[in-house]
C-alpha atoms as a PDB file:
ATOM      1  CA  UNK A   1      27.389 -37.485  20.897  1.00  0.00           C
ATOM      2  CA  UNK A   2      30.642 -36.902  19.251  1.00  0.00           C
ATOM      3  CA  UNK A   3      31.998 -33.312  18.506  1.00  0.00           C
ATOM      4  CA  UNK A   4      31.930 -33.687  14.945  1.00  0.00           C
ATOM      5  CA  UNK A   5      28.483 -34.994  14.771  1.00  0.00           C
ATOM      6  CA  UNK A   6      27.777 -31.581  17.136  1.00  0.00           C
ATOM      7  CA  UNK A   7      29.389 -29.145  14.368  1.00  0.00           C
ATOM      8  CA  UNK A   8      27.586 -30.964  11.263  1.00  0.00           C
ATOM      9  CA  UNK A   9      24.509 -30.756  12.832  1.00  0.00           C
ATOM     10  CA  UNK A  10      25.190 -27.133  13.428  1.00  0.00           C
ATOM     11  CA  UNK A  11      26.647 -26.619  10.354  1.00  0.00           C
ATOM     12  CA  UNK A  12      24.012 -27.653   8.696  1.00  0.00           C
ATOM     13  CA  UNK A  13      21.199 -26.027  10.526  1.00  0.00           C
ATOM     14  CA  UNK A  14      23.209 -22.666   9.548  1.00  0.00           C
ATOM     15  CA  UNK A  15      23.089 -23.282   5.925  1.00  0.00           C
ATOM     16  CA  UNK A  16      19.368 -24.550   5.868  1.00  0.00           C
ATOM     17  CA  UNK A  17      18.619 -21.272   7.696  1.00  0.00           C
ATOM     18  CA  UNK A  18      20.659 -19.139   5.654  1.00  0.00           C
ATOM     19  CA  UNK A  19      19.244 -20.439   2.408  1.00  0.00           C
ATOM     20  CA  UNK A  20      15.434 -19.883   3.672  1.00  0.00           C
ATOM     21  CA  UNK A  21      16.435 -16.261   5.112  1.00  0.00           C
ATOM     22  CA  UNK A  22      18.023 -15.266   2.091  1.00  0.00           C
ATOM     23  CA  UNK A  23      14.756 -15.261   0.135  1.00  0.00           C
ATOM     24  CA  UNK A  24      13.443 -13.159   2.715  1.00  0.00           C
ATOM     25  CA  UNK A  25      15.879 -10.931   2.745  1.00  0.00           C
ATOM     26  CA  UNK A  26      15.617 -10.492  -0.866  1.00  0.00           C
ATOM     27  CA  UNK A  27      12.090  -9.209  -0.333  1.00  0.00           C
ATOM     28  CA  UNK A  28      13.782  -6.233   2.142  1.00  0.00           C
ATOM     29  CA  UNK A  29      11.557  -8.374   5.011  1.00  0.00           C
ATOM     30  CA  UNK A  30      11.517  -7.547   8.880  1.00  0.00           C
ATOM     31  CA  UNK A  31      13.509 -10.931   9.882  1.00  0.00           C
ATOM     32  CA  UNK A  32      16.088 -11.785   6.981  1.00  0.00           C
ATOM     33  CA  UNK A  33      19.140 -13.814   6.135  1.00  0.00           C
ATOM     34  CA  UNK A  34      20.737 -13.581  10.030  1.00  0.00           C
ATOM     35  CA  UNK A  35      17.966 -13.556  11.933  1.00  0.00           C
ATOM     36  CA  UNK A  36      16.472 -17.192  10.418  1.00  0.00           C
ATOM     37  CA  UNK A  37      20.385 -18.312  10.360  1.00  0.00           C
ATOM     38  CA  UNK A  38      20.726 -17.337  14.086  1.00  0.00           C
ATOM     39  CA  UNK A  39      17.222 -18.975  15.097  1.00  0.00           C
ATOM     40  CA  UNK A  40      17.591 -22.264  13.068  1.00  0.00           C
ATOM     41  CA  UNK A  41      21.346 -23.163  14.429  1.00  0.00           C
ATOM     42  CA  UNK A  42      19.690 -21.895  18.152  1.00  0.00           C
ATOM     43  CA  UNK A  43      17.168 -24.333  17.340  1.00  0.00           C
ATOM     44  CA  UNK A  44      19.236 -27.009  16.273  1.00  0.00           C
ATOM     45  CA  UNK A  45      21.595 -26.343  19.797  1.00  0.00           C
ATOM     46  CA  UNK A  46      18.795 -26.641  21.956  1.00  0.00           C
ATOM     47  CA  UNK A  47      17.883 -29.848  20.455  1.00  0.00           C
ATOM     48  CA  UNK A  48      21.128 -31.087  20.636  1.00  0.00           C
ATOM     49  CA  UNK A  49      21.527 -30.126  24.234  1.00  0.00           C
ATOM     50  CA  UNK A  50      18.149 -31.821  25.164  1.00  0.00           C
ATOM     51  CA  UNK A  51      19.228 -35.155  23.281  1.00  0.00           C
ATOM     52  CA  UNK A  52      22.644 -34.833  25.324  1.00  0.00           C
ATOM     53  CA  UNK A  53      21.177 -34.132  28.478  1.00  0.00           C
ATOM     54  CA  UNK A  54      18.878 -37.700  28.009  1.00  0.00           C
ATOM     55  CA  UNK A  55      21.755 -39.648  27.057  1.00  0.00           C
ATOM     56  CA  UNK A  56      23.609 -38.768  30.361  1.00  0.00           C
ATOM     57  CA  UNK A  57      20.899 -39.109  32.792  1.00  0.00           C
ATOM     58  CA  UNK A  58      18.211 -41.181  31.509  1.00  0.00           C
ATOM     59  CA  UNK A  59      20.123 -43.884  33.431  1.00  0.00           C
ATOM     60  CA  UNK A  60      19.498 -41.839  37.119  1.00  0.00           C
ATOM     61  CA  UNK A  61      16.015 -39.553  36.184  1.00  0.00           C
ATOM     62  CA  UNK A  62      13.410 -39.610  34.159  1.00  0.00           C
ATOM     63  CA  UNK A  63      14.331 -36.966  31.505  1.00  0.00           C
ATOM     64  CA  UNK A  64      12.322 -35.820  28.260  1.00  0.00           C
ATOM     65  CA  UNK A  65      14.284 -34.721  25.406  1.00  0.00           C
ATOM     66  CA  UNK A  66      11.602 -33.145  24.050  1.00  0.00           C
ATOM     67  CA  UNK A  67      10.783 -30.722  26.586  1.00  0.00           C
ATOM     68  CA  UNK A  68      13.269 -28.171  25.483  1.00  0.00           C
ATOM     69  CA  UNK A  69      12.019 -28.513  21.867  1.00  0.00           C
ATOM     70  CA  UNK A  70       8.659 -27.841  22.643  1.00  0.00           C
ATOM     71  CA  UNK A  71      10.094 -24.829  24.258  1.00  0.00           C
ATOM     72  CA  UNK A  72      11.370 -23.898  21.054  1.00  0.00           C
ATOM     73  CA  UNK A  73       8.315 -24.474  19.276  1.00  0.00           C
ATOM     74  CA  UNK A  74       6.189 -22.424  21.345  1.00  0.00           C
ATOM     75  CA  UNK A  75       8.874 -19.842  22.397  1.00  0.00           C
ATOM     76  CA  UNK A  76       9.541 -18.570  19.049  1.00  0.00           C
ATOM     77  CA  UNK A  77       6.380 -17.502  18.482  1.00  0.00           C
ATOM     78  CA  UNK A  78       7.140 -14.208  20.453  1.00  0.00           C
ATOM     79  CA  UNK A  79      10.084 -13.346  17.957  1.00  0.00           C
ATOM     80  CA  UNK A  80       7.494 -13.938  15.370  1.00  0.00           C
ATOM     81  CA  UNK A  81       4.596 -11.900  16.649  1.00  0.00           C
ATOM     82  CA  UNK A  82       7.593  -9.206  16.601  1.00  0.00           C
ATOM     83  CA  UNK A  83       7.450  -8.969  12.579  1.00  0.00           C
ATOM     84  CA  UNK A  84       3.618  -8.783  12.674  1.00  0.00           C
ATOM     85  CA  UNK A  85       2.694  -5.233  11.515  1.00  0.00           C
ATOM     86  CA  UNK A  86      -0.680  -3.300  11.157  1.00  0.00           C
ATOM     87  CA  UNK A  87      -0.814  -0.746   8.393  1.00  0.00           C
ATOM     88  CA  UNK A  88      -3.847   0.704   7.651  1.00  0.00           C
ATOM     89  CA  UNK A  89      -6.379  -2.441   6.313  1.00  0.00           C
ATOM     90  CA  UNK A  90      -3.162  -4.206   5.146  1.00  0.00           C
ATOM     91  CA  UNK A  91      -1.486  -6.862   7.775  1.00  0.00           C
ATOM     92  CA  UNK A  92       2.030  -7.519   6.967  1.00  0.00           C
ATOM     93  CA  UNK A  93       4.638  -9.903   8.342  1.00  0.00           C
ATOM     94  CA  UNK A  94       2.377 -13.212   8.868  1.00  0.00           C
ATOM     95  CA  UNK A  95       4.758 -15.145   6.299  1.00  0.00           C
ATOM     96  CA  UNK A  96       7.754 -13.588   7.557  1.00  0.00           C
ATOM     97  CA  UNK A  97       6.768 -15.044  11.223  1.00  0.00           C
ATOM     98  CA  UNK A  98       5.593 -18.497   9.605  1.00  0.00           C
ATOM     99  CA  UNK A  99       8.994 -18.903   8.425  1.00  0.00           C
ATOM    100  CA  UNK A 100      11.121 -18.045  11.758  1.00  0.00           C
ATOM    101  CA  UNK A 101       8.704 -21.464  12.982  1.00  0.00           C
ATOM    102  CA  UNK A 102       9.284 -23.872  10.564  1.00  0.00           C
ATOM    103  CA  UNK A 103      13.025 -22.653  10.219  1.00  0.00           C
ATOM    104  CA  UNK A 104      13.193 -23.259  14.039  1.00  0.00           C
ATOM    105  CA  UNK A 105      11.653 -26.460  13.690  1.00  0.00           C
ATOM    106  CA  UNK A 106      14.064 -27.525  10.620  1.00  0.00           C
ATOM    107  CA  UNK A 107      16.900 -26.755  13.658  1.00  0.00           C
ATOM    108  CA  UNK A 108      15.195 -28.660  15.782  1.00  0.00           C
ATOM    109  CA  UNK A 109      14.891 -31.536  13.020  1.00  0.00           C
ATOM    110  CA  UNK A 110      18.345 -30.724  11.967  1.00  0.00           C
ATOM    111  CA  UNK A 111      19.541 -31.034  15.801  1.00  0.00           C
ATOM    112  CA  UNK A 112      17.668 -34.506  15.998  1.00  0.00           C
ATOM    113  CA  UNK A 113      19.749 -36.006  13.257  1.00  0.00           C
ATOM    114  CA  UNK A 114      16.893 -36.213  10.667  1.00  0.00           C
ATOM    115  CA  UNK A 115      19.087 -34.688   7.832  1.00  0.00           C
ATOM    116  CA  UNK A 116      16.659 -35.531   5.135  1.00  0.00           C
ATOM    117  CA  UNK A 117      13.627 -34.229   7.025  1.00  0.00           C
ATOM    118  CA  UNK A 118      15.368 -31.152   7.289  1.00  0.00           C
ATOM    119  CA  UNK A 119      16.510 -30.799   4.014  1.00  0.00           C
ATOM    120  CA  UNK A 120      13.290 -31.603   2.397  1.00  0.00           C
ATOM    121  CA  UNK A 121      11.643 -28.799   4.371  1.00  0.00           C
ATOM    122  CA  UNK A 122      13.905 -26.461   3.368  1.00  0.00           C
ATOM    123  CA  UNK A 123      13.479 -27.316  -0.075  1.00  0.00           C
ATOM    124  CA  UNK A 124       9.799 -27.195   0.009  1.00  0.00           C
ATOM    125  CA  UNK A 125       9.529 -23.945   2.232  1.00  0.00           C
ATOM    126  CA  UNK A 126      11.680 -22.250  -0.848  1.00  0.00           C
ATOM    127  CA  UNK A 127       9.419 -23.563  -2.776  1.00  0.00           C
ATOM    128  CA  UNK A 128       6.546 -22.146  -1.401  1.00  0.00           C
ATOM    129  CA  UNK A 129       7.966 -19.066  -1.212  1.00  0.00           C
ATOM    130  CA  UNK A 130       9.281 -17.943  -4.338  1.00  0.00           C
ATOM    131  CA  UNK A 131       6.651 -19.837  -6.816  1.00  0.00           C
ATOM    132  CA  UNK A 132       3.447 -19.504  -4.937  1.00  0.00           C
ATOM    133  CA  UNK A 133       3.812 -15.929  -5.073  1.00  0.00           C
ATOM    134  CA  UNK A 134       3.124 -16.054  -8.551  1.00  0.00           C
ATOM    135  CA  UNK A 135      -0.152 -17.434  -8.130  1.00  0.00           C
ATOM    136  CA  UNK A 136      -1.201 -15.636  -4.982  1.00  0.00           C
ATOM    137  CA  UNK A 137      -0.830 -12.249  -7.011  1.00  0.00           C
ATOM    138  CA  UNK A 138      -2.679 -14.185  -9.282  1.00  0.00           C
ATOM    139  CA  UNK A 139      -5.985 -14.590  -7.434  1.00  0.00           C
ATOM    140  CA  UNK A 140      -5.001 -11.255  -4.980  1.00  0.00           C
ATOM    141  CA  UNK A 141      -5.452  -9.501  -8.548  1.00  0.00           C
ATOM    142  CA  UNK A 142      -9.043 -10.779  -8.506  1.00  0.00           C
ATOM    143  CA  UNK A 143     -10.124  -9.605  -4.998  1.00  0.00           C
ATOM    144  CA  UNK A 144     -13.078  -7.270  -4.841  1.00  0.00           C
ATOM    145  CA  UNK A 145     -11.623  -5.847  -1.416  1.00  0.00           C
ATOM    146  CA  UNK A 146      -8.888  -3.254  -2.327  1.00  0.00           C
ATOM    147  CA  UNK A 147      -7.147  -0.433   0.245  1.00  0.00           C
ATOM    148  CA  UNK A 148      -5.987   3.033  -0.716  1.00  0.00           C
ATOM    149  CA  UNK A 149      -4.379   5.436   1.503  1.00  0.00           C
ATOM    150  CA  UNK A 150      -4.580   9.063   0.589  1.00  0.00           C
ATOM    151  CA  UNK A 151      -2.789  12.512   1.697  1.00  0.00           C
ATOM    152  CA  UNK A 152      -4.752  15.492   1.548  1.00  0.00           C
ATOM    153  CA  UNK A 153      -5.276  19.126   2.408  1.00  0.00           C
ATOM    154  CA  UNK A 154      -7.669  19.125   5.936  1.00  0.00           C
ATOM    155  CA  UNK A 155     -10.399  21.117   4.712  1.00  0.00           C
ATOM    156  CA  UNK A 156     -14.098  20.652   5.112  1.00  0.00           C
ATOM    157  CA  UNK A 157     -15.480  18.666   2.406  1.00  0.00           C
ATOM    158  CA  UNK A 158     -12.664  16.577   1.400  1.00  0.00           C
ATOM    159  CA  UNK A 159     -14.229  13.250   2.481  1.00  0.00           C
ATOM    160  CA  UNK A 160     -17.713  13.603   1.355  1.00  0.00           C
ATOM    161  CA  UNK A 161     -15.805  14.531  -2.054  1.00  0.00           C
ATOM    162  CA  UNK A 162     -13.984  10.955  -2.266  1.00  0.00           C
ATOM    163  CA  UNK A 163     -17.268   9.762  -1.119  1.00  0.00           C
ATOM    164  CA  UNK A 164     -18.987  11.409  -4.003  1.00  0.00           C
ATOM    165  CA  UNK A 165     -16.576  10.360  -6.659  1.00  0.00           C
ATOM    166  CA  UNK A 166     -16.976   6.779  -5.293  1.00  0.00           C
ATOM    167  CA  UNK A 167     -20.468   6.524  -4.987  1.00  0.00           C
ATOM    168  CA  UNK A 168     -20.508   7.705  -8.757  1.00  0.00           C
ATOM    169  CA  UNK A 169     -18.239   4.260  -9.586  1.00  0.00           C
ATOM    170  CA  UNK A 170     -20.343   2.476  -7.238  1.00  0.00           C
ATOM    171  CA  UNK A 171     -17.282   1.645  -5.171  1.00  0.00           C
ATOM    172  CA  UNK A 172     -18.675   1.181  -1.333  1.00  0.00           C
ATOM    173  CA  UNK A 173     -16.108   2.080   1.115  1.00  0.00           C
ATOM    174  CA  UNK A 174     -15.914  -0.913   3.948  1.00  0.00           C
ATOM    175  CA  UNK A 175     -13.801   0.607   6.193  1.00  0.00           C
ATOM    176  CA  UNK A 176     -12.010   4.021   7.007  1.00  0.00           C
ATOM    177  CA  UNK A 177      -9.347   5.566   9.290  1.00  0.00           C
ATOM    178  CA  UNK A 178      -8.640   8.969   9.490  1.00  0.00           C
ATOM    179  CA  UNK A 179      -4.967  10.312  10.678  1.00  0.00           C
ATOM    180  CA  UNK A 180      -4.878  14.562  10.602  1.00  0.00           C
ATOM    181  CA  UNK A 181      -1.179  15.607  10.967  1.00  0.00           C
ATOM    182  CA  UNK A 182      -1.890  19.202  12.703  1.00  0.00           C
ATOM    183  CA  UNK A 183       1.722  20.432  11.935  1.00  0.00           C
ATOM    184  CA  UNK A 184       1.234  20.184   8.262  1.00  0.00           C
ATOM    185  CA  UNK A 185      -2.552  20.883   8.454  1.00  0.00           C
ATOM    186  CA  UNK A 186      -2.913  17.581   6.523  1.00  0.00           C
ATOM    187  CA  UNK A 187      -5.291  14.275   6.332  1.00  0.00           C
ATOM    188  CA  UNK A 188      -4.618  10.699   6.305  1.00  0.00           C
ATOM    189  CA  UNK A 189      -7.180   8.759   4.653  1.00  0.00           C
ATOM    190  CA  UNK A 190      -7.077   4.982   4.653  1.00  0.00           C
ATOM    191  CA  UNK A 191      -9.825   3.074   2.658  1.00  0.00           C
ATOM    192  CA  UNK A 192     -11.069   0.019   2.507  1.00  0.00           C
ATOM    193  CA  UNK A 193     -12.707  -0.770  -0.583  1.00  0.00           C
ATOM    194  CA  UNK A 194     -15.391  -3.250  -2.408  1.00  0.00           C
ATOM    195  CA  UNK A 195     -15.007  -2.823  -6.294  1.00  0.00           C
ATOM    196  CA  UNK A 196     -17.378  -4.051  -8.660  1.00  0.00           C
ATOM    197  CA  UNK A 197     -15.945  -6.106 -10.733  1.00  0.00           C
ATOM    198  CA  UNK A 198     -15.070  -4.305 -13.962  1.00  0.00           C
ATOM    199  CA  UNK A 199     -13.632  -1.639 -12.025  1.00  0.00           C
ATOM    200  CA  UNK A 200     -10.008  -1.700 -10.947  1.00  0.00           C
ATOM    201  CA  UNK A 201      -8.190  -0.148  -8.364  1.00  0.00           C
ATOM    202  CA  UNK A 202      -6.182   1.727 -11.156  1.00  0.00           C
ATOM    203  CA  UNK A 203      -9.240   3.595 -12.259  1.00  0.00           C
ATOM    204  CA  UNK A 204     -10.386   4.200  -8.838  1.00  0.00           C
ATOM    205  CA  UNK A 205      -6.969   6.082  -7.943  1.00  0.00           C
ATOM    206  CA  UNK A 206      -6.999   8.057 -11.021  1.00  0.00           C
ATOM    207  CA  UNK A 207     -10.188   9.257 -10.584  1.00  0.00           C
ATOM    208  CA  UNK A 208      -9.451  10.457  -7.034  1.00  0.00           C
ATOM    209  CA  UNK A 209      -6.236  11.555  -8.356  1.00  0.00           C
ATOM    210  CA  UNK A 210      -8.021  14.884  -9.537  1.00  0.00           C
ATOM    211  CA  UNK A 211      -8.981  15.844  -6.251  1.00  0.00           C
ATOM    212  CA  UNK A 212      -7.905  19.579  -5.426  1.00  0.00           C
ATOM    213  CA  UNK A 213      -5.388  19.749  -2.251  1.00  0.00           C
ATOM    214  CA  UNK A 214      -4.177  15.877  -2.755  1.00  0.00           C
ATOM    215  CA  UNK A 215      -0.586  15.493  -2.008  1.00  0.00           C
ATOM    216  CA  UNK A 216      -0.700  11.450  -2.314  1.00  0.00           C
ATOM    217  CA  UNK A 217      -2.744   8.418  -3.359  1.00  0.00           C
ATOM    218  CA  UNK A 218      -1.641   4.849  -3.161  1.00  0.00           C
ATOM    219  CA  UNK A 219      -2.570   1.178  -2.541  1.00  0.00           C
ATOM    220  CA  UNK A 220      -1.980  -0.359   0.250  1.00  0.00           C
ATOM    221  CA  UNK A 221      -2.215  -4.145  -1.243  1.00  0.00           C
END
């Protein structure tokens, strides 16, 4: 493989990265515009090395040259799992972590000399990204399931009080989680919530807005 062919291919991997990670970055993600730039041109090396290592000594052993790829493949799913987070009922990250893949597998495509393959994906990851947001906070919008996460003053009654105003807007609560910061004398209070459906999260949060001792209400999704 000539040195110029090396660089392009490279080259190229870098900007396909960068392109993908910029979007994420633009959403303030965990992995952004260097860390898919630095995975997809790692990628693209490793592929390059493995292709290079076959054309020297497929003559005198039995190489693969997709071994190390499929090291790649399943390796990066570490650095992935990395920008998985739990918060509260709301898991963040999965998209993020789908992208480092297929960015390391447009390296890997990139590294293999299939330009257009690579290009393509790009193209129709960025797609996917920026325009099918718009419709998945289009159906989101219609979930029944919404989560809430509320500060208040640790007192006795405070729960069976957002129970009570609930219960009233025939909201069941699915799931809850309850954090008490001793310092401040304070209580987390994550809900998971089934809405009927001509109630809205908005009206649920201002009715619990009136709640004596509450320092902060919000959605988490």
């Amino acid at each position: 493989m000539e040195a110029l062919e090396i660089v392009f291919k490279l080259a190229l991997a870098c900007i396909l990265g960068g392109i993908v990670g910029l979007e994420r970055e633009s959403l303030n993600r965990p992995a952004g515009f260097r860390t898919y730039t630095v995975v997809c041109v790692g990628s693209a090396l490793a592929m390059v090395v493995s292709i290079d290592i076959f054309t020297q000594f497929y003559h005198h052993v039995n190489a693969d040259p997709g071994r190390i790829a499929a090291q790649v493949v399943s390796g990066i799913g570490f650095l992935g799992a990395g920008t998985i987070m739990k918060e509260g009922a709301t898991i963040r990250g999965l998209t993020t972590a789908a992208g480092l893949w297929v960015v390391a597998c447009i390296g890997l495509a990139a590294g293999a000399g299939m330009y257009l393959a690579a290009i393509a994906t790009t193209a129709l990851i960025l797609f996917v990204l920026i325009y099918f947001a718009r419709f998945e906070h289009l159906f989101t919008g219609m979930r029944l399931y919404k989560g809430i996460v509320m500060l208040v003053d640790d007192q006795p009654g405070q729960v069976g009080i957002i129970g009570s105003i609930l219960g009233d807007m025939e909201v069941l609560i699915k799931e809850i989680n309850l954090d008490r910061e001793e310092t401040e004398n304070q209580l987390e209070i994550e809900l998971l919530l089934q809405l009927p459906p001509e109630t809205s999260i908005t009206k649920v949060i201002e009715r619990l807005s009136n709640i004596q001792g509450l320092h902060h209400i919000d959605r988490l999704n």
